[in-house]
PDB file of N, CA and C in Angstrom:
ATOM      1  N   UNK A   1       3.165  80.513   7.021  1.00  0.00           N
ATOM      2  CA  UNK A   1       2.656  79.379   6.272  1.00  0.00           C
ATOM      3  C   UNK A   1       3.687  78.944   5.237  1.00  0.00           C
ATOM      4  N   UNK A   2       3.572  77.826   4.858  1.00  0.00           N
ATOM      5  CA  UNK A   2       4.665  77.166   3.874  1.00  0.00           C
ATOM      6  C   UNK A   2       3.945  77.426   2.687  1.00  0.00           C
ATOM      7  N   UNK A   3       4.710  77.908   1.402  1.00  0.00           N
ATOM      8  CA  UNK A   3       4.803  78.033   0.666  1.00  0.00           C
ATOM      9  C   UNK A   3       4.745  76.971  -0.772  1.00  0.00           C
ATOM     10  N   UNK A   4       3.821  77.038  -1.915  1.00  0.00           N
ATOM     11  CA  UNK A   4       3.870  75.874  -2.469  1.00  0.00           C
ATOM     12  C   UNK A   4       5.253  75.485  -2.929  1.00  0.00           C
ATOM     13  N   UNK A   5       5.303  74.231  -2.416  1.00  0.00           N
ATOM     14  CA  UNK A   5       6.731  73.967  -3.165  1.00  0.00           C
ATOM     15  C   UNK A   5       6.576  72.211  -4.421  1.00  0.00           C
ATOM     16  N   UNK A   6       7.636  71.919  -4.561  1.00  0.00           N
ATOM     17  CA  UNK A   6       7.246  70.575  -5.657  1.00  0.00           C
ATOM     18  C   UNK A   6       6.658  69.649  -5.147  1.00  0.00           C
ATOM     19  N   UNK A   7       5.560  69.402  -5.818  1.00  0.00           N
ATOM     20  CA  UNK A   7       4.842  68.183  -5.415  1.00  0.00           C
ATOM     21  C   UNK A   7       5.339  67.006  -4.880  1.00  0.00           C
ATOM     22  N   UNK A   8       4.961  66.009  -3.934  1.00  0.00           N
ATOM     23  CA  UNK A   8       5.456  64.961  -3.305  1.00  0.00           C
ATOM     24  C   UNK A   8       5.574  63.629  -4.893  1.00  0.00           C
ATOM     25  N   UNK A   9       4.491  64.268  -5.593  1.00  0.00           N
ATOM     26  CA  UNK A   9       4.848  62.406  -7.138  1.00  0.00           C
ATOM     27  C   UNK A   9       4.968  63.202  -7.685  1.00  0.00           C
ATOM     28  N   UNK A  10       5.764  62.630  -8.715  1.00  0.00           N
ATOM     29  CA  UNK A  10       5.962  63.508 -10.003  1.00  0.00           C
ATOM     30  C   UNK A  10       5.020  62.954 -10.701  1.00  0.00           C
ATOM     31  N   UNK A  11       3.922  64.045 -11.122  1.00  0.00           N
ATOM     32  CA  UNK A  11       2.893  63.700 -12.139  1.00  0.00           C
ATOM     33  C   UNK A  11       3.280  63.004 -13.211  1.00  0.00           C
ATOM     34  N   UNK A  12       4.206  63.783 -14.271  1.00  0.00           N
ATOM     35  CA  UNK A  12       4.658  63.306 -15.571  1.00  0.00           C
ATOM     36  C   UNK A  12       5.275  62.343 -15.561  1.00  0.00           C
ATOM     37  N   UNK A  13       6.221  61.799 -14.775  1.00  0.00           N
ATOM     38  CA  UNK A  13       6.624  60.458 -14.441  1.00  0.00           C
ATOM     39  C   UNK A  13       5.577  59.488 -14.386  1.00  0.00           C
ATOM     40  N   UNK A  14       5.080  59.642 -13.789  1.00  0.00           N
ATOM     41  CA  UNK A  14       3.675  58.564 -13.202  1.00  0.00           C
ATOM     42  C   UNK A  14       2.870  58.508 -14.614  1.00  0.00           C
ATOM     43  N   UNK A  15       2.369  59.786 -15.301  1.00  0.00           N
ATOM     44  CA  UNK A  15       1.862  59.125 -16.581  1.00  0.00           C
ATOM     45  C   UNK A  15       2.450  58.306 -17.779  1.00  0.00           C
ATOM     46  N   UNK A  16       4.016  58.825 -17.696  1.00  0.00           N
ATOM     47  CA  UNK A  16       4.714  58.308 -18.160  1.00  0.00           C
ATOM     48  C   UNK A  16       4.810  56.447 -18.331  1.00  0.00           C
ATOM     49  N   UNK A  17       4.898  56.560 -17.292  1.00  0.00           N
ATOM     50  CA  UNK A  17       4.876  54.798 -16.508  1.00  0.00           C
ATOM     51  C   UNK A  17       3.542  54.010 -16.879  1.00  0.00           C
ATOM     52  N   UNK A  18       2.571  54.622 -16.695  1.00  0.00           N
ATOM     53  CA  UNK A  18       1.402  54.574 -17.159  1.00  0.00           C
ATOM     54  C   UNK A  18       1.206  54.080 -18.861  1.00  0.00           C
ATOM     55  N   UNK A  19       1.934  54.912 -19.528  1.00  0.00           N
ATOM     56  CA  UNK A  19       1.601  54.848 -21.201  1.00  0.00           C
ATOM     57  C   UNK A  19       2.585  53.862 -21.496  1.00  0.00           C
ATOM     58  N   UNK A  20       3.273  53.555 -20.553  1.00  0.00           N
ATOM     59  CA  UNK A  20       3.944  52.128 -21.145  1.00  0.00           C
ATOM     60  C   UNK A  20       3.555  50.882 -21.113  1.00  0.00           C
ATOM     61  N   UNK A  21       3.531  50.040 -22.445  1.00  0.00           N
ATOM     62  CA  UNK A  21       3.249  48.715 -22.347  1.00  0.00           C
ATOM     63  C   UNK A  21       3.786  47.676 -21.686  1.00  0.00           C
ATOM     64  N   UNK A  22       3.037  46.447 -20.922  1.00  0.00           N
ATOM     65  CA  UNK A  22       3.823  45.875 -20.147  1.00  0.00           C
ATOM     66  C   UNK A  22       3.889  44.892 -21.151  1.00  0.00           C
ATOM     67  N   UNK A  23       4.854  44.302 -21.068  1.00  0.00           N
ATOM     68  CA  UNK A  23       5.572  42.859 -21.608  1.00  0.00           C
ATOM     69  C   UNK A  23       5.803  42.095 -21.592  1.00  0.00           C
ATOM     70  N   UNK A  24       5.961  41.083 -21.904  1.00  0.00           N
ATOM     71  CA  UNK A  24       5.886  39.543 -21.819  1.00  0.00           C
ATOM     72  C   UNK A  24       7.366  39.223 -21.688  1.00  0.00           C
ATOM     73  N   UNK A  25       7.602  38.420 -20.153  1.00  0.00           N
ATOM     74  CA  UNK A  25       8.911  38.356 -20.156  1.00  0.00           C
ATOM     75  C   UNK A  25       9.810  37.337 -21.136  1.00  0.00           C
ATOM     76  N   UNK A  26       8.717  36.008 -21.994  1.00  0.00           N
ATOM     77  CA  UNK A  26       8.943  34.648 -22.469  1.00  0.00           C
ATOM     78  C   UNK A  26       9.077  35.364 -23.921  1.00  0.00           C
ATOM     79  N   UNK A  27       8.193  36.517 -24.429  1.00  0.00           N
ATOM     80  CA  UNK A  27       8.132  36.380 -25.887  1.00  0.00           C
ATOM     81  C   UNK A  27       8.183  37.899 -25.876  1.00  0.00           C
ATOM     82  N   UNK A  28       8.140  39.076 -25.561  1.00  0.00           N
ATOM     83  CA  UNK A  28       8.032  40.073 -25.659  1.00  0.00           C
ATOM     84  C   UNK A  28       7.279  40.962 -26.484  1.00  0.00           C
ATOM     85  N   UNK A  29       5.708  40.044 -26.115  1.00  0.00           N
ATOM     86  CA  UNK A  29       4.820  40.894 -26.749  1.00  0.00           C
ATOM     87  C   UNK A  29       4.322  41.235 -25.514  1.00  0.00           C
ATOM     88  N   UNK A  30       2.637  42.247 -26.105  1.00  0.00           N
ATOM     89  CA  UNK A  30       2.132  42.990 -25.193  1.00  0.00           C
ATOM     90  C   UNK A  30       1.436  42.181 -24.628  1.00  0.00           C
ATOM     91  N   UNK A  31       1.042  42.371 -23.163  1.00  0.00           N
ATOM     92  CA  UNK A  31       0.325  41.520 -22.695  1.00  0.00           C
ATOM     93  C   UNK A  31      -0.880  41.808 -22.391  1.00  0.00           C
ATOM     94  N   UNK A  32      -2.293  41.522 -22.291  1.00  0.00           N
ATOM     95  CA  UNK A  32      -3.574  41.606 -22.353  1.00  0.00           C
ATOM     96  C   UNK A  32      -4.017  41.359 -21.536  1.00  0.00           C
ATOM     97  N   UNK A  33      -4.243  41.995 -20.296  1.00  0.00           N
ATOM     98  CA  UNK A  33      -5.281  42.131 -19.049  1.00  0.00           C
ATOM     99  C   UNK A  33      -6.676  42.358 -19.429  1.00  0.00           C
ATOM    100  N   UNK A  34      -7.187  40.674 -19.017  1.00  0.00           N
ATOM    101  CA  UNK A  34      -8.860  40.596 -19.196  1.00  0.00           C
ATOM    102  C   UNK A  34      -9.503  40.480 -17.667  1.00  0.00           C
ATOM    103  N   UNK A  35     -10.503  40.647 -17.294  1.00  0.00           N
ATOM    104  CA  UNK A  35     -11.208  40.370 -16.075  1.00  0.00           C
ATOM    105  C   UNK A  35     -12.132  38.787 -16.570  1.00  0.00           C
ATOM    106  N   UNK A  36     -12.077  38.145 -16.101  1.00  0.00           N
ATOM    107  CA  UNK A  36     -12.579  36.931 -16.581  1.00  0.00           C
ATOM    108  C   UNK A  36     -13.587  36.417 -15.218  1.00  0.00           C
ATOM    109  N   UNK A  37     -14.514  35.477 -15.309  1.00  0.00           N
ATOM    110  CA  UNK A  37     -15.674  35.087 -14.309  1.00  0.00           C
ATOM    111  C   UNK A  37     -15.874  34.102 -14.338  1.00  0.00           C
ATOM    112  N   UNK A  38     -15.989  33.196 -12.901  1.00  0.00           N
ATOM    113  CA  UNK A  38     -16.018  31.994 -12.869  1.00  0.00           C
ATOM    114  C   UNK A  38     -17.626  31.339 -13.034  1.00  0.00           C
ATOM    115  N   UNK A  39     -17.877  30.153 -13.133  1.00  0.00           N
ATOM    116  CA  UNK A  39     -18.899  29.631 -13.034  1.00  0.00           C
ATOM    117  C   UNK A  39     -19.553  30.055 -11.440  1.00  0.00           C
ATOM    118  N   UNK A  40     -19.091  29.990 -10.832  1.00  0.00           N
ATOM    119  CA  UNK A  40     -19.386  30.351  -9.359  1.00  0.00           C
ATOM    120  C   UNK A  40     -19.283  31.706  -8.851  1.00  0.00           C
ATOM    121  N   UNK A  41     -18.755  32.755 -10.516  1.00  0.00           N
ATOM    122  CA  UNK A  41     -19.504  34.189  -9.873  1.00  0.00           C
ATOM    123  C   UNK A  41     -17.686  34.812  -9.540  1.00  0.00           C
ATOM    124  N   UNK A  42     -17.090  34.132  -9.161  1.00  0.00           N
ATOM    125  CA  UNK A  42     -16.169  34.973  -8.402  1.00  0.00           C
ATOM    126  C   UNK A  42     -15.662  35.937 -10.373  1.00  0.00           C
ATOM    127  N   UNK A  43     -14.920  36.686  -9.811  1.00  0.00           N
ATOM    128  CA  UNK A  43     -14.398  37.610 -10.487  1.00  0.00           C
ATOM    129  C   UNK A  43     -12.286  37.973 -10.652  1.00  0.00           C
ATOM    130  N   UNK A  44     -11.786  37.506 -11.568  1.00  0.00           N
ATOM    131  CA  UNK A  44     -10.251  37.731 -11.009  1.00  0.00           C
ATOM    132  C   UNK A  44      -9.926  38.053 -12.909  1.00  0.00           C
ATOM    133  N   UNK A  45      -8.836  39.078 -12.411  1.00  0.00           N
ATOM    134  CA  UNK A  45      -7.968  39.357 -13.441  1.00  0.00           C
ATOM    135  C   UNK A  45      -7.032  38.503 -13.738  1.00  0.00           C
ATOM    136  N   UNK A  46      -6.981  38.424 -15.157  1.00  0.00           N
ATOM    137  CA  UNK A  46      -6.174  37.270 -16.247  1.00  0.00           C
ATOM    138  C   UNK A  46      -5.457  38.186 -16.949  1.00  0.00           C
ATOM    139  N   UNK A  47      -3.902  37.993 -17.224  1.00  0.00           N
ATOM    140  CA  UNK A  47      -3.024  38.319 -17.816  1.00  0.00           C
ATOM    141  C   UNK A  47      -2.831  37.217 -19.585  1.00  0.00           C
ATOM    142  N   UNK A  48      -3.395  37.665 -20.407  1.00  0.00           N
ATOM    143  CA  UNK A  48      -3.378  37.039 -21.298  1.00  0.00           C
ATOM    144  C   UNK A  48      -1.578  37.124 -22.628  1.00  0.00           C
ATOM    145  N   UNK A  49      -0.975  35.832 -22.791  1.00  0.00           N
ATOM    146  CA  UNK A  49      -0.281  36.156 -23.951  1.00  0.00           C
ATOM    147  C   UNK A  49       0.251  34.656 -23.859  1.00  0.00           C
ATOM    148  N   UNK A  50       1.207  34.665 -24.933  1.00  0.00           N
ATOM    149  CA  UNK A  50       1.701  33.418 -25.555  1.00  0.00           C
ATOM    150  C   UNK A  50       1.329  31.960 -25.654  1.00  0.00           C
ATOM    151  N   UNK A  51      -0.569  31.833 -25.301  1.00  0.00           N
ATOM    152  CA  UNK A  51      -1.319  31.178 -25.300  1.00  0.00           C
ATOM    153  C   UNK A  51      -1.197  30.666 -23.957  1.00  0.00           C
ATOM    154  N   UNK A  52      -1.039  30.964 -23.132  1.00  0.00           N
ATOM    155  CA  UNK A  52      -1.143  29.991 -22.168  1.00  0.00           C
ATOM    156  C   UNK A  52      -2.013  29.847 -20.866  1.00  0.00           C
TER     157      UNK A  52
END
């Protein structure tokens, strides 16, 4: 039998990546993922920043 060896993801990487803020490529603030809802129900994610 094979023996444990290193995991296929690197966990700590991946959380790593995780705890980072994503950024605004125009102004370089943080950017604000809302789920927002239409009059008609549907459902889609909105990336909110630099008013627009």
């Amino acid at each position: 039998m094979a023996g444990k060896g290193k995991s296929k993801t690197d966990v700590a990487a991946r959380s790593g990546a995780k705890g980072l803020a994503k950024l605004c490529s125009l102004c370089g603030n943080k950017v604000d993922v809302v789920m927002s809802v239409s009059p008609t129900g549907k459902k889609s994610m909105r990336r909110l920043c630099c008013d627009i």
